[in-house]
C-alpha atoms as a PDB file:
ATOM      1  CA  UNK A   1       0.430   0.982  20.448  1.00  0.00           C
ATOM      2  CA  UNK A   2       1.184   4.490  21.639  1.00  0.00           C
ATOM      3  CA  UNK A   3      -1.514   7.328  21.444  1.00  0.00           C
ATOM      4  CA  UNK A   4      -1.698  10.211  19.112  1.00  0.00           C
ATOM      5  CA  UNK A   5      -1.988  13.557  20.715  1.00  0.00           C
ATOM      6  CA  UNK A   6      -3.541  16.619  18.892  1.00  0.00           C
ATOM      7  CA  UNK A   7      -5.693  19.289  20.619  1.00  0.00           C
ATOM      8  CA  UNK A   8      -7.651  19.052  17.399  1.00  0.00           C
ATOM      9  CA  UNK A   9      -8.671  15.191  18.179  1.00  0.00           C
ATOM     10  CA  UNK A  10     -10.957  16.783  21.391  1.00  0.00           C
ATOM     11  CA  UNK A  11     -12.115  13.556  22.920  1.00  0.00           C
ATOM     12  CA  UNK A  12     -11.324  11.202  19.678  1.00  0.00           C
ATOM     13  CA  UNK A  13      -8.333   9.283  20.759  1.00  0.00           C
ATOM     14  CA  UNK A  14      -5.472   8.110  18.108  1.00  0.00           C
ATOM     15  CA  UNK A  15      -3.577   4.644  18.537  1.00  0.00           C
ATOM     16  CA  UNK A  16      -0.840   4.248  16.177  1.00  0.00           C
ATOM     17  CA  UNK A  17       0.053   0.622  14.907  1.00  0.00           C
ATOM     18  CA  UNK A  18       3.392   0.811  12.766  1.00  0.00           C
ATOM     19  CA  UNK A  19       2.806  -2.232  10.361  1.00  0.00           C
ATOM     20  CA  UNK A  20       4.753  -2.523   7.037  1.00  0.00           C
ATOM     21  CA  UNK A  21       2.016  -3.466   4.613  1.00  0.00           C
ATOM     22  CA  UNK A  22       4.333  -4.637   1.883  1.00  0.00           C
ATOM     23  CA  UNK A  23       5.563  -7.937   3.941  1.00  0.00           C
ATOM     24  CA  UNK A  24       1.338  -8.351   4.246  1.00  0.00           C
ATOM     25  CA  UNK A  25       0.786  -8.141   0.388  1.00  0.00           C
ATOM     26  CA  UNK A  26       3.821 -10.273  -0.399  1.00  0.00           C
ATOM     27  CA  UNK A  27       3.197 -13.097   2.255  1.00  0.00           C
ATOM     28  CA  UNK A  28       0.493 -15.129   0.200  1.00  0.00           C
ATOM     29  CA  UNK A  29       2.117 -13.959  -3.212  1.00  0.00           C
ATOM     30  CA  UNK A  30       5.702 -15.608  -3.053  1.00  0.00           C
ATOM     31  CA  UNK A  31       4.855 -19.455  -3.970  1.00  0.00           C
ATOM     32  CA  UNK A  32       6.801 -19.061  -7.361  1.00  0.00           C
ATOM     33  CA  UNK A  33      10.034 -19.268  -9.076  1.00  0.00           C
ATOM     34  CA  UNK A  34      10.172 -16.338 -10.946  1.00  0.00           C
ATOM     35  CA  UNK A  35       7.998 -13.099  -9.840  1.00  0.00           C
ATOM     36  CA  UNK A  36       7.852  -9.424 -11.692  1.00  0.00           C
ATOM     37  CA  UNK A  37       6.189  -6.714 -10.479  1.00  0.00           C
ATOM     38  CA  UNK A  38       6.685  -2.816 -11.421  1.00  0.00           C
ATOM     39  CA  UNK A  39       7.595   0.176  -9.922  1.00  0.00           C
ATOM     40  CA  UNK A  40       8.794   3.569 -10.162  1.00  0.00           C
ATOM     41  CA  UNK A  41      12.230   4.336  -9.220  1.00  0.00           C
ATOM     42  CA  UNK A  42      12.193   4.651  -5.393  1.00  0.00           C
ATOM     43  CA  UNK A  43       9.018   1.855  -5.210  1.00  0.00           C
ATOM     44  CA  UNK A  44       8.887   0.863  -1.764  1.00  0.00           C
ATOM     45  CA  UNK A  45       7.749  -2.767  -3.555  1.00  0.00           C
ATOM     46  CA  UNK A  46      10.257  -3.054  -5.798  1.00  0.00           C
ATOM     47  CA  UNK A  47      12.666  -3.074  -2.611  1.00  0.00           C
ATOM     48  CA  UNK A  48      10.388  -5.645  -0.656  1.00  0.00           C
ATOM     49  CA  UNK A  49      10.122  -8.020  -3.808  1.00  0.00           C
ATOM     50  CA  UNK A  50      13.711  -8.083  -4.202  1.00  0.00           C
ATOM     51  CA  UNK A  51      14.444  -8.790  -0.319  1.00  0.00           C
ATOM     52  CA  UNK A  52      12.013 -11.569  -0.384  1.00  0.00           C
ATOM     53  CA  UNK A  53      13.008 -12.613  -3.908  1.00  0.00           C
ATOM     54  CA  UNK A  54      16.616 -13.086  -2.359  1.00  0.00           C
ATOM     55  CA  UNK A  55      15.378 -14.481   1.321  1.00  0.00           C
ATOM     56  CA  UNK A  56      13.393 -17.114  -0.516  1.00  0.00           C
ATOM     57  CA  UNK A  57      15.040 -18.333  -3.757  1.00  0.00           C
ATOM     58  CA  UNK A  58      12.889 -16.621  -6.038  1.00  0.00           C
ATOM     59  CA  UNK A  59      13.876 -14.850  -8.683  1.00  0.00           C
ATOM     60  CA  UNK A  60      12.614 -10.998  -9.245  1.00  0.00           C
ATOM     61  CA  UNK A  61      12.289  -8.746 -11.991  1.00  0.00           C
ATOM     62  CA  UNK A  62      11.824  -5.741 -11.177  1.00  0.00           C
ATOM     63  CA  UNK A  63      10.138  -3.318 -14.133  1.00  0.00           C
ATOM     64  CA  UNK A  64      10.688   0.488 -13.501  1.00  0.00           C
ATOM     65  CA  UNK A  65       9.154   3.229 -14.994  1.00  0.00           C
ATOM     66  CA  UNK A  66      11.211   5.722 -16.918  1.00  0.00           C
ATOM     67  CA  UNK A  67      14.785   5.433 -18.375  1.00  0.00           C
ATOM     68  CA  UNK A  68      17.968   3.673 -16.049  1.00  0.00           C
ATOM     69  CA  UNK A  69      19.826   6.482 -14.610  1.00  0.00           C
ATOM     70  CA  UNK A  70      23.623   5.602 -13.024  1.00  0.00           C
ATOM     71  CA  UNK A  71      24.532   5.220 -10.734  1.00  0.00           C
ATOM     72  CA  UNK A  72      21.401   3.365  -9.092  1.00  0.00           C
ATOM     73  CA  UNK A  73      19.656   5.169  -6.785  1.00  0.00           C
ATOM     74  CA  UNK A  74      19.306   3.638  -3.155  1.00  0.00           C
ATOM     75  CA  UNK A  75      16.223   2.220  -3.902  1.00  0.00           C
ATOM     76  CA  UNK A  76      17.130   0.428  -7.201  1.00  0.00           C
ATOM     77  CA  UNK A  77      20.960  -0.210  -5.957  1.00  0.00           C
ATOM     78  CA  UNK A  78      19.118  -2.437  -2.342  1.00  0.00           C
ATOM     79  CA  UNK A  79      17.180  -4.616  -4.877  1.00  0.00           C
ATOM     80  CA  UNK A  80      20.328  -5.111  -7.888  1.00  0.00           C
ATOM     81  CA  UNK A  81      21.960  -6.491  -5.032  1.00  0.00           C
ATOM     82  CA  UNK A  82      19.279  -8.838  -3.564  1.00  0.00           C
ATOM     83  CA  UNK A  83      19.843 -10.169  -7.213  1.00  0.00           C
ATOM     84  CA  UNK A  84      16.348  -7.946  -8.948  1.00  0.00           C
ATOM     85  CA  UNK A  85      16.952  -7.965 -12.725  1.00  0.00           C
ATOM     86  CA  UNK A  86      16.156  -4.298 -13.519  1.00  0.00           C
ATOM     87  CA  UNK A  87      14.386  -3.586 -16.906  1.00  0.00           C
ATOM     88  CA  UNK A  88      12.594  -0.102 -17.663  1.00  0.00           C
ATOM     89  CA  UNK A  89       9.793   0.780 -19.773  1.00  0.00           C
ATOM     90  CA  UNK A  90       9.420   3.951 -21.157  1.00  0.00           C
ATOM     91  CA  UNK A  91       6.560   6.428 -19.737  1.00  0.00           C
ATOM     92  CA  UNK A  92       3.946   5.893 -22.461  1.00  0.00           C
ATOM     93  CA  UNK A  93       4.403   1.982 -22.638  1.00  0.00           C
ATOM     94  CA  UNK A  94       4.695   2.187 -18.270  1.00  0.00           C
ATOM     95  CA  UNK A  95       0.513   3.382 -18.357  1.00  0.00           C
ATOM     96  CA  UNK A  96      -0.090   0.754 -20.627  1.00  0.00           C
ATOM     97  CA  UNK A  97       1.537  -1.779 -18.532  1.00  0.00           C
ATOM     98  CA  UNK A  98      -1.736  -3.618 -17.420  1.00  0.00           C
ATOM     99  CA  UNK A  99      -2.692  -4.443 -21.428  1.00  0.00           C
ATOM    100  CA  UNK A 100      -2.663  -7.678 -23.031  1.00  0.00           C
ATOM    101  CA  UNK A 101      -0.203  -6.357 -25.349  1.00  0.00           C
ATOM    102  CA  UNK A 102       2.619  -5.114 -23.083  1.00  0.00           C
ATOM    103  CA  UNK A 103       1.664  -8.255 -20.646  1.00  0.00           C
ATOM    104  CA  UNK A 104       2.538 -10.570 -23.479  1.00  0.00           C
ATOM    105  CA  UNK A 105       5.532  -8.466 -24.085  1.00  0.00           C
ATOM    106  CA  UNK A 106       7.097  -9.306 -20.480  1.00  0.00           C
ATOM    107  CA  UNK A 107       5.768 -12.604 -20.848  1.00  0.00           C
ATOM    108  CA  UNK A 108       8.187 -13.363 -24.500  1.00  0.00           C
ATOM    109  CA  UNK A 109      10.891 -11.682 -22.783  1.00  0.00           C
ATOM    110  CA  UNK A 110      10.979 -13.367 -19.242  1.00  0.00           C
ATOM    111  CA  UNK A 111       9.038 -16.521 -19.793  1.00  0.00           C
ATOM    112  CA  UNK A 112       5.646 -17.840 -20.159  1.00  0.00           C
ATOM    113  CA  UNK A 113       5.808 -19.014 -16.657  1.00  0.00           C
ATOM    114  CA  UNK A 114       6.956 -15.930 -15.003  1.00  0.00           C
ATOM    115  CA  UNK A 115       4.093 -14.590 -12.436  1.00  0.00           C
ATOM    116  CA  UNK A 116       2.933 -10.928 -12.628  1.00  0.00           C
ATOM    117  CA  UNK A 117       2.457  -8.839  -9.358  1.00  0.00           C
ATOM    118  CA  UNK A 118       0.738  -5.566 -10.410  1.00  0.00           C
ATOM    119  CA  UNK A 119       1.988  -2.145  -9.355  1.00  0.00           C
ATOM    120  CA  UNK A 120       1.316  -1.937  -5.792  1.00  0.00           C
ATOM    121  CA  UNK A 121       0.941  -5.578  -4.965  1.00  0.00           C
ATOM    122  CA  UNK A 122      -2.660  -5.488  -4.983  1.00  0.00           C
ATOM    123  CA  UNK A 123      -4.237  -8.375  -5.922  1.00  0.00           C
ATOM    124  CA  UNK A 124      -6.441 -11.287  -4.135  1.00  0.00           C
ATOM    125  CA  UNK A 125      -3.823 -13.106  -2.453  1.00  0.00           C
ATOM    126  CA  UNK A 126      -2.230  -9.779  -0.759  1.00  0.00           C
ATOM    127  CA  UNK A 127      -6.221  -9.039   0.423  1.00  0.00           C
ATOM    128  CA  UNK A 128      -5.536 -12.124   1.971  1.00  0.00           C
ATOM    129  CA  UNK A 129      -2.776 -10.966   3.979  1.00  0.00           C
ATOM    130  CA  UNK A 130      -3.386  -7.582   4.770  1.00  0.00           C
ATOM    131  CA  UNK A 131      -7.180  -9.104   6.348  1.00  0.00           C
ATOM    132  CA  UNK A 132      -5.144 -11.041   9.282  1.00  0.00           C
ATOM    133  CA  UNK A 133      -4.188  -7.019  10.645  1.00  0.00           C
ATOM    134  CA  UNK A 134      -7.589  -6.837  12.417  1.00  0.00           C
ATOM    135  CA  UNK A 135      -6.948 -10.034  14.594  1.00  0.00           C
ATOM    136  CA  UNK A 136      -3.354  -9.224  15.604  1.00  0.00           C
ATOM    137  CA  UNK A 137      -4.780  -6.137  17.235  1.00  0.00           C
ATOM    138  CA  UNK A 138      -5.122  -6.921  21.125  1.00  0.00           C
ATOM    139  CA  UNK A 139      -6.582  -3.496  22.685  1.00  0.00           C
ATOM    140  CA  UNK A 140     -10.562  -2.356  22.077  1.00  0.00           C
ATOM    141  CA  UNK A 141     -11.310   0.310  18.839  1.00  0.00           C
ATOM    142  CA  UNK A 142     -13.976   1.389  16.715  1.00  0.00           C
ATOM    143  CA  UNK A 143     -12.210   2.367  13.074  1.00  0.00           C
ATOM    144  CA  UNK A 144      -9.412   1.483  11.659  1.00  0.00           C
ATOM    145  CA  UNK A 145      -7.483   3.662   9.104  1.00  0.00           C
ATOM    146  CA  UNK A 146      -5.283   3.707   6.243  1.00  0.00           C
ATOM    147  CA  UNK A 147      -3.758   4.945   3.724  1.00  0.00           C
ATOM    148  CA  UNK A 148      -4.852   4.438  -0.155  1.00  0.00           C
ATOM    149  CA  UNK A 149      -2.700   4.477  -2.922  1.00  0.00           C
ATOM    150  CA  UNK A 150      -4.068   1.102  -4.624  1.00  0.00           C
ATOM    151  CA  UNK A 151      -6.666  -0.214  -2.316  1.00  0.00           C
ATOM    152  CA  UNK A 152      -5.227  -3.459  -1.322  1.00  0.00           C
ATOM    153  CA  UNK A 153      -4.829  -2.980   2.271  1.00  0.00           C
ATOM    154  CA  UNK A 154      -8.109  -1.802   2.779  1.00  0.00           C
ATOM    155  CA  UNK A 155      -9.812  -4.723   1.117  1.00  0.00           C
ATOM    156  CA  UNK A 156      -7.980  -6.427   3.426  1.00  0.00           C
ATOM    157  CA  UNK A 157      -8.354  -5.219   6.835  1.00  0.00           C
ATOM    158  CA  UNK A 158     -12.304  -4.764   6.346  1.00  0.00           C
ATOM    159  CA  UNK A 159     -12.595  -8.051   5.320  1.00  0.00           C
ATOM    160  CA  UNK A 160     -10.803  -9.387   8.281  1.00  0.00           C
ATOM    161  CA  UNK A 161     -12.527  -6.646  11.095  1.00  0.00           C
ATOM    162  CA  UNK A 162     -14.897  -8.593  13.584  1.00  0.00           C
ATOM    163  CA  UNK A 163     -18.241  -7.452  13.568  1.00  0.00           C
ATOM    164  CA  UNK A 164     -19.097  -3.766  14.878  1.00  0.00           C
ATOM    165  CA  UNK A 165     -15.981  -2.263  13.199  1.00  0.00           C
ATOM    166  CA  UNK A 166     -15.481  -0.563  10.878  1.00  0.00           C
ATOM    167  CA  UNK A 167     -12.274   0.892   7.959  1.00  0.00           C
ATOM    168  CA  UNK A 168     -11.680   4.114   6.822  1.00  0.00           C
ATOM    169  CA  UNK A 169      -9.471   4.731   3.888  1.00  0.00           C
ATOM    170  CA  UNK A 170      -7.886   8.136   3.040  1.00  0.00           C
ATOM    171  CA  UNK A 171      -6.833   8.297  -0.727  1.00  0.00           C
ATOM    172  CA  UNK A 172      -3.421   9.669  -1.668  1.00  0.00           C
ATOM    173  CA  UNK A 173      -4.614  10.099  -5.239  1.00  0.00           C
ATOM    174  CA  UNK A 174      -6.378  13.049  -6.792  1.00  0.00           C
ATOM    175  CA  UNK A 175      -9.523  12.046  -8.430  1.00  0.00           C
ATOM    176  CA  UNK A 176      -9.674   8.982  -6.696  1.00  0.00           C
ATOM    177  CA  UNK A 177     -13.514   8.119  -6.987  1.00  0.00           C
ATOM    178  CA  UNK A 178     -12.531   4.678  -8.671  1.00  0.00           C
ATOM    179  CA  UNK A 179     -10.850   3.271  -5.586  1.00  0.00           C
ATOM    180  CA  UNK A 180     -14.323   2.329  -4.063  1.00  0.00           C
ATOM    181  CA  UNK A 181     -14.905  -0.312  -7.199  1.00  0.00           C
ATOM    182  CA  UNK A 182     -11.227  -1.570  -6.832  1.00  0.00           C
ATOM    183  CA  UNK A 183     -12.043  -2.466  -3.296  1.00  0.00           C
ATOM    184  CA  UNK A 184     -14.783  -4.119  -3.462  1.00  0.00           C
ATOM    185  CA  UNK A 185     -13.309  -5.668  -6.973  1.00  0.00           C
ATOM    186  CA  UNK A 186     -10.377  -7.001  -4.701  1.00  0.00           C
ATOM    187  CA  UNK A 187     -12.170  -8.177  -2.449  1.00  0.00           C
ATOM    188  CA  UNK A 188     -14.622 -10.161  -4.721  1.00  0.00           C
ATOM    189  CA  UNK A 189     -11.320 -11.826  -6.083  1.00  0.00           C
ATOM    190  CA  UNK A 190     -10.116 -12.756  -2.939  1.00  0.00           C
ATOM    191  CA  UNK A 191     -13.490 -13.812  -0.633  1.00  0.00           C
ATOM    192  CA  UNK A 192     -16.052 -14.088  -3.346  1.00  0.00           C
ATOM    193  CA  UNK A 193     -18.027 -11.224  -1.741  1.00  0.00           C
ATOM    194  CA  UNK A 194     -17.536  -8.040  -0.716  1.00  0.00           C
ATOM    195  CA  UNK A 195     -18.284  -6.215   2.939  1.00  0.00           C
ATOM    196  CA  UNK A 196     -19.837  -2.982   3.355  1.00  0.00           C
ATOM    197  CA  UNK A 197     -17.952  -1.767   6.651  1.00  0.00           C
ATOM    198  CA  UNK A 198     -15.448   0.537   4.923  1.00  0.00           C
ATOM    199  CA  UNK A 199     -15.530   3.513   3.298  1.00  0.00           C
ATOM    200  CA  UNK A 200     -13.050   6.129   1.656  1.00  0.00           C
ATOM    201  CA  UNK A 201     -12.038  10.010   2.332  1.00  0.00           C
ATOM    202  CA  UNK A 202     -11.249  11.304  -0.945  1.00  0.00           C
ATOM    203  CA  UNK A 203     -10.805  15.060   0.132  1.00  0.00           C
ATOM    204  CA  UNK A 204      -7.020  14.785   1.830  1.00  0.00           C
ATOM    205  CA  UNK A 205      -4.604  13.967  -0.693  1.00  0.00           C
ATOM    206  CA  UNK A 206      -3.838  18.072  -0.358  1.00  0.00           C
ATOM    207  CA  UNK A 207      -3.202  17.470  -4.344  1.00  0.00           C
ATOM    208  CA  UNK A 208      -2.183  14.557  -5.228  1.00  0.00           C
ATOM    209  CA  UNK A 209      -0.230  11.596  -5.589  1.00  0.00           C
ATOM    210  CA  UNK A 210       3.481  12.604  -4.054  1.00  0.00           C
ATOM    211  CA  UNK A 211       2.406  16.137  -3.949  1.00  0.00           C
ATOM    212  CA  UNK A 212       2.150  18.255  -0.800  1.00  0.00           C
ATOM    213  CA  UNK A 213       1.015  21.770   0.940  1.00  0.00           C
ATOM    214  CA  UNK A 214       2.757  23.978   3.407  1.00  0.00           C
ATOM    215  CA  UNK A 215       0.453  22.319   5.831  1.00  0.00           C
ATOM    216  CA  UNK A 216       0.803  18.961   5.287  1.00  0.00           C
ATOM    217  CA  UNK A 217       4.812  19.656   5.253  1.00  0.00           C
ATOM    218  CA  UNK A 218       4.870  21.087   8.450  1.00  0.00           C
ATOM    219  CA  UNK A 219       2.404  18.341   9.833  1.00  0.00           C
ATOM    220  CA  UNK A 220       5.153  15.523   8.155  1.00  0.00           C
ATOM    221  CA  UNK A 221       7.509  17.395  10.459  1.00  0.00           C
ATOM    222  CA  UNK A 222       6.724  17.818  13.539  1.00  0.00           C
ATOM    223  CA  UNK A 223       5.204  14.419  13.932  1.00  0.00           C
ATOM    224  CA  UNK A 224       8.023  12.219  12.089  1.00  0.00           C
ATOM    225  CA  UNK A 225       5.237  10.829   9.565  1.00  0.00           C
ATOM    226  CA  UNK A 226       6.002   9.856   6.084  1.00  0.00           C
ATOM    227  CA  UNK A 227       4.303  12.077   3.866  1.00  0.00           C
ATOM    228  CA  UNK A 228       3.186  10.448   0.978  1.00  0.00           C
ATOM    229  CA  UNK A 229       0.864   8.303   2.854  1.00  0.00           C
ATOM    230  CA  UNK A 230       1.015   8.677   6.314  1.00  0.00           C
ATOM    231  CA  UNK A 231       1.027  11.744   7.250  1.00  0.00           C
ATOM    232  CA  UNK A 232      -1.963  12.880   4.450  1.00  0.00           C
ATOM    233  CA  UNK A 233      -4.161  10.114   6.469  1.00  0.00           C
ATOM    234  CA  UNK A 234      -3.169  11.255   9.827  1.00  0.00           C
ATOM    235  CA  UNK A 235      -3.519  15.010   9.054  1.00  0.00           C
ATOM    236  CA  UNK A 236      -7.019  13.676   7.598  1.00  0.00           C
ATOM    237  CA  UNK A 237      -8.247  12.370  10.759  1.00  0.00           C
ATOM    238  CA  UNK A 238      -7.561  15.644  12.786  1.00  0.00           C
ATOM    239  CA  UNK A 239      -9.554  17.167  10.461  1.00  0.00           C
ATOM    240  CA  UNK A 240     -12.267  15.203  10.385  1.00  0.00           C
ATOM    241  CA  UNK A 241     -12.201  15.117  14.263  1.00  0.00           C
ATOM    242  CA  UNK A 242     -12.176  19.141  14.558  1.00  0.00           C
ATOM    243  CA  UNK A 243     -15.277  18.640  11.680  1.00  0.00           C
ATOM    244  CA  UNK A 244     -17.246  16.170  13.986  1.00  0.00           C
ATOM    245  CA  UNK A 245     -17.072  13.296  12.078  1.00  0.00           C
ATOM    246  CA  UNK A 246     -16.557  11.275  14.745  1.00  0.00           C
ATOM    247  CA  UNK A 247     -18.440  10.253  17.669  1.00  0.00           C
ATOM    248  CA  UNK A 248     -17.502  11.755  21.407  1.00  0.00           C
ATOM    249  CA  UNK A 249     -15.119   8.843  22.745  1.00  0.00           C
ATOM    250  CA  UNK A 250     -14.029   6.746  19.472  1.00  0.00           C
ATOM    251  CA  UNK A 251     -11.355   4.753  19.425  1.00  0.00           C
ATOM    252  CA  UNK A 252      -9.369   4.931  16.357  1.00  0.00           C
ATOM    253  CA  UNK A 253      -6.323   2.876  15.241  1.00  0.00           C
ATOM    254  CA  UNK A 254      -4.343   4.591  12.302  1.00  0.00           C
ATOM    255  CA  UNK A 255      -2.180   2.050  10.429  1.00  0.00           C
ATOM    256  CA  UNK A 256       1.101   3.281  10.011  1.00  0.00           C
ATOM    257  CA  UNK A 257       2.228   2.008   6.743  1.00  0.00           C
ATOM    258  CA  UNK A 258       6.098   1.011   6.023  1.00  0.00           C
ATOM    259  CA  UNK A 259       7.592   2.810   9.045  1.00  0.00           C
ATOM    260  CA  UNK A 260       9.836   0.893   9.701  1.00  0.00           C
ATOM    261  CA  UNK A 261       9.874  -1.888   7.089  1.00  0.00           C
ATOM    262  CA  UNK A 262       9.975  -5.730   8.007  1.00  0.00           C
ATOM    263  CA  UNK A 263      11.082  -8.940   6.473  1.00  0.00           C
ATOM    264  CA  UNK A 264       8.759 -10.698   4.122  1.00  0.00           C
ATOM    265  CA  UNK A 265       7.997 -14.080   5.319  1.00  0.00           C
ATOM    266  CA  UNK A 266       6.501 -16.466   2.819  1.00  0.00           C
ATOM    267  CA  UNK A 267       3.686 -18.639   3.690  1.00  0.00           C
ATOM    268  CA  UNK A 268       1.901 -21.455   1.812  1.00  0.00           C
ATOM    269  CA  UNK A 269       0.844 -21.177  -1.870  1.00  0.00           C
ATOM    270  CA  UNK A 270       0.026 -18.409  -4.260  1.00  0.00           C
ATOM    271  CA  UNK A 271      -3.427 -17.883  -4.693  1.00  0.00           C
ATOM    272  CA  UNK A 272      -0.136   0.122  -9.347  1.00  0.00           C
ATOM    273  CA  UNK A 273       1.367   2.758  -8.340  1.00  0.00           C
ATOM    274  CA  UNK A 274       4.028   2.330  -6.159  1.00  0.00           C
ATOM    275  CA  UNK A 275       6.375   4.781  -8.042  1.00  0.00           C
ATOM    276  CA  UNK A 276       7.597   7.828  -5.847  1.00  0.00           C
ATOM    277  CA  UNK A 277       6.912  10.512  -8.297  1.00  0.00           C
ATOM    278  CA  UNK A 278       3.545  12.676  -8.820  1.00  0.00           C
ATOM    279  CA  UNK A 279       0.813  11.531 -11.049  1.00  0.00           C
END
């Protein structure tokens, strides 16, 4: 891992562990035929699903909010080719896509048997692979951080930190209060209990979902970080460092989130939000 140098950090030190978190979610999630998940129109998971989709033999649909534009974007043109059957939903019908009533829509349109990946790709089984991060980590820290956009990857790597650690999670949502019961929701799903060695920052998402300052833009910048995600958790732990809120000495790993992306590699049996736009 290399180290992150601010003058801000004083004597905090930053370890940077570039780990696509997409092949993590998908890993436990890919023992079916036919797998749909949704996305906006540059959704980092609609790309993944297809890839995997076409590494594996599975077939994909691929649900996209808003109307088809042409030509395909990059995005949407990567994952027609790995063989994704695009289908779009229109705004108002896209924020009701988690009710019974646009569920059974997909369903009578793409099979009874067809299995569902919510936006994001959180759901118990990719808690499941995002908790083995923790143990693949060889050197000595005290926190780990993340990003936040649906909470999966949190659940996961606090339920898979030994003891003594501990995960912070900095939101990329405005408003984003609610996150704290989807983790410990997820991770009830996944482990039948939940851990209390986490914890979120809701005050950096510098205004919301896709949207950005002058600060955080020039932060993105200089350091190479995606800025979305990345670079709104990174900028949050200088902050928090020049506030104090961490100890003289600690050790923190920040997760580095889809830079660069991986292959998805299935492995055994099965057990949103993703969209590129401002909410």
């Amino acid at each position: 891992m290399e180290e992150f140098l601010d003058p801000a950090l004083g004597q905090v030190r930053v370890f940077l562990r570039h780990d696509d978190n997409k092949p993590r979610k998908l890993k436990y999630n890919l023992g079916h035929a036919r797998l749909l998940t949704f996305g906006g129109a540059y959704s980092n998971l609609i790309r993944a699903v297809a890839e995997a989709g076409a590494r594996h033999g599975i077939e994909t649909i691929g649900v996209i909010r808003g109307e088809e534009h042409l030509p395909l974007n990059p995005v949407l043109a990567r994952a027609a080719a790995c063989g994704m059957k695009l289908t779009y939903l229109d705004r108002a019908t896209y924020r009701r896509k988690h009710t019974e009533e646009v569920l059974a829509r997909l369903r009578a349109e793409w099979g009874e048997d067809v299995t569902i990946l919510p936006e994001g790709g959180s759901n118990a089984a990719a808690v499941r692979g995002c908790a083995e991060l923790p143990g693949e980590i060889e050197d000595d820290y005290d926190v780990i951080c993340c990003p936040v956009g649906t909470g999966g990857t949190l659940a996961g790597i606090a339920a898979g930190l030994p003891e003594g650690k501990r995960a912070l999670g900095f939101a990329v949502l405005k408003g984003a209060a609610f996150l704290e019961d989807e983790v410990a929701r997820l991770q009830r799903e996944a482990y039948g209990r939940t851990w209390r060695n986490w914890s979120i920052d809701l005050d950096h998402h510098f205004g919301g979902y896709a949207r950005t300052t002058p600060e955080l833009e020039s932060f993105a910048a200089r350091h190479g970080f995606e800025r979305i995600y990345v670079a709104k958790m990174m900028l949050g732990i200088v902050d928090l460092a020049r506030q104090g809120a961490f100890a003289p000495g600690t050790r923190i790993v920040a997760v580095i989130t889809g830079q660069p992306p991986t292959l998805v590699e299935a492995c055994g049996a099965p057990t949103g939000f993703d969209s590129g736009e401002p909410r």
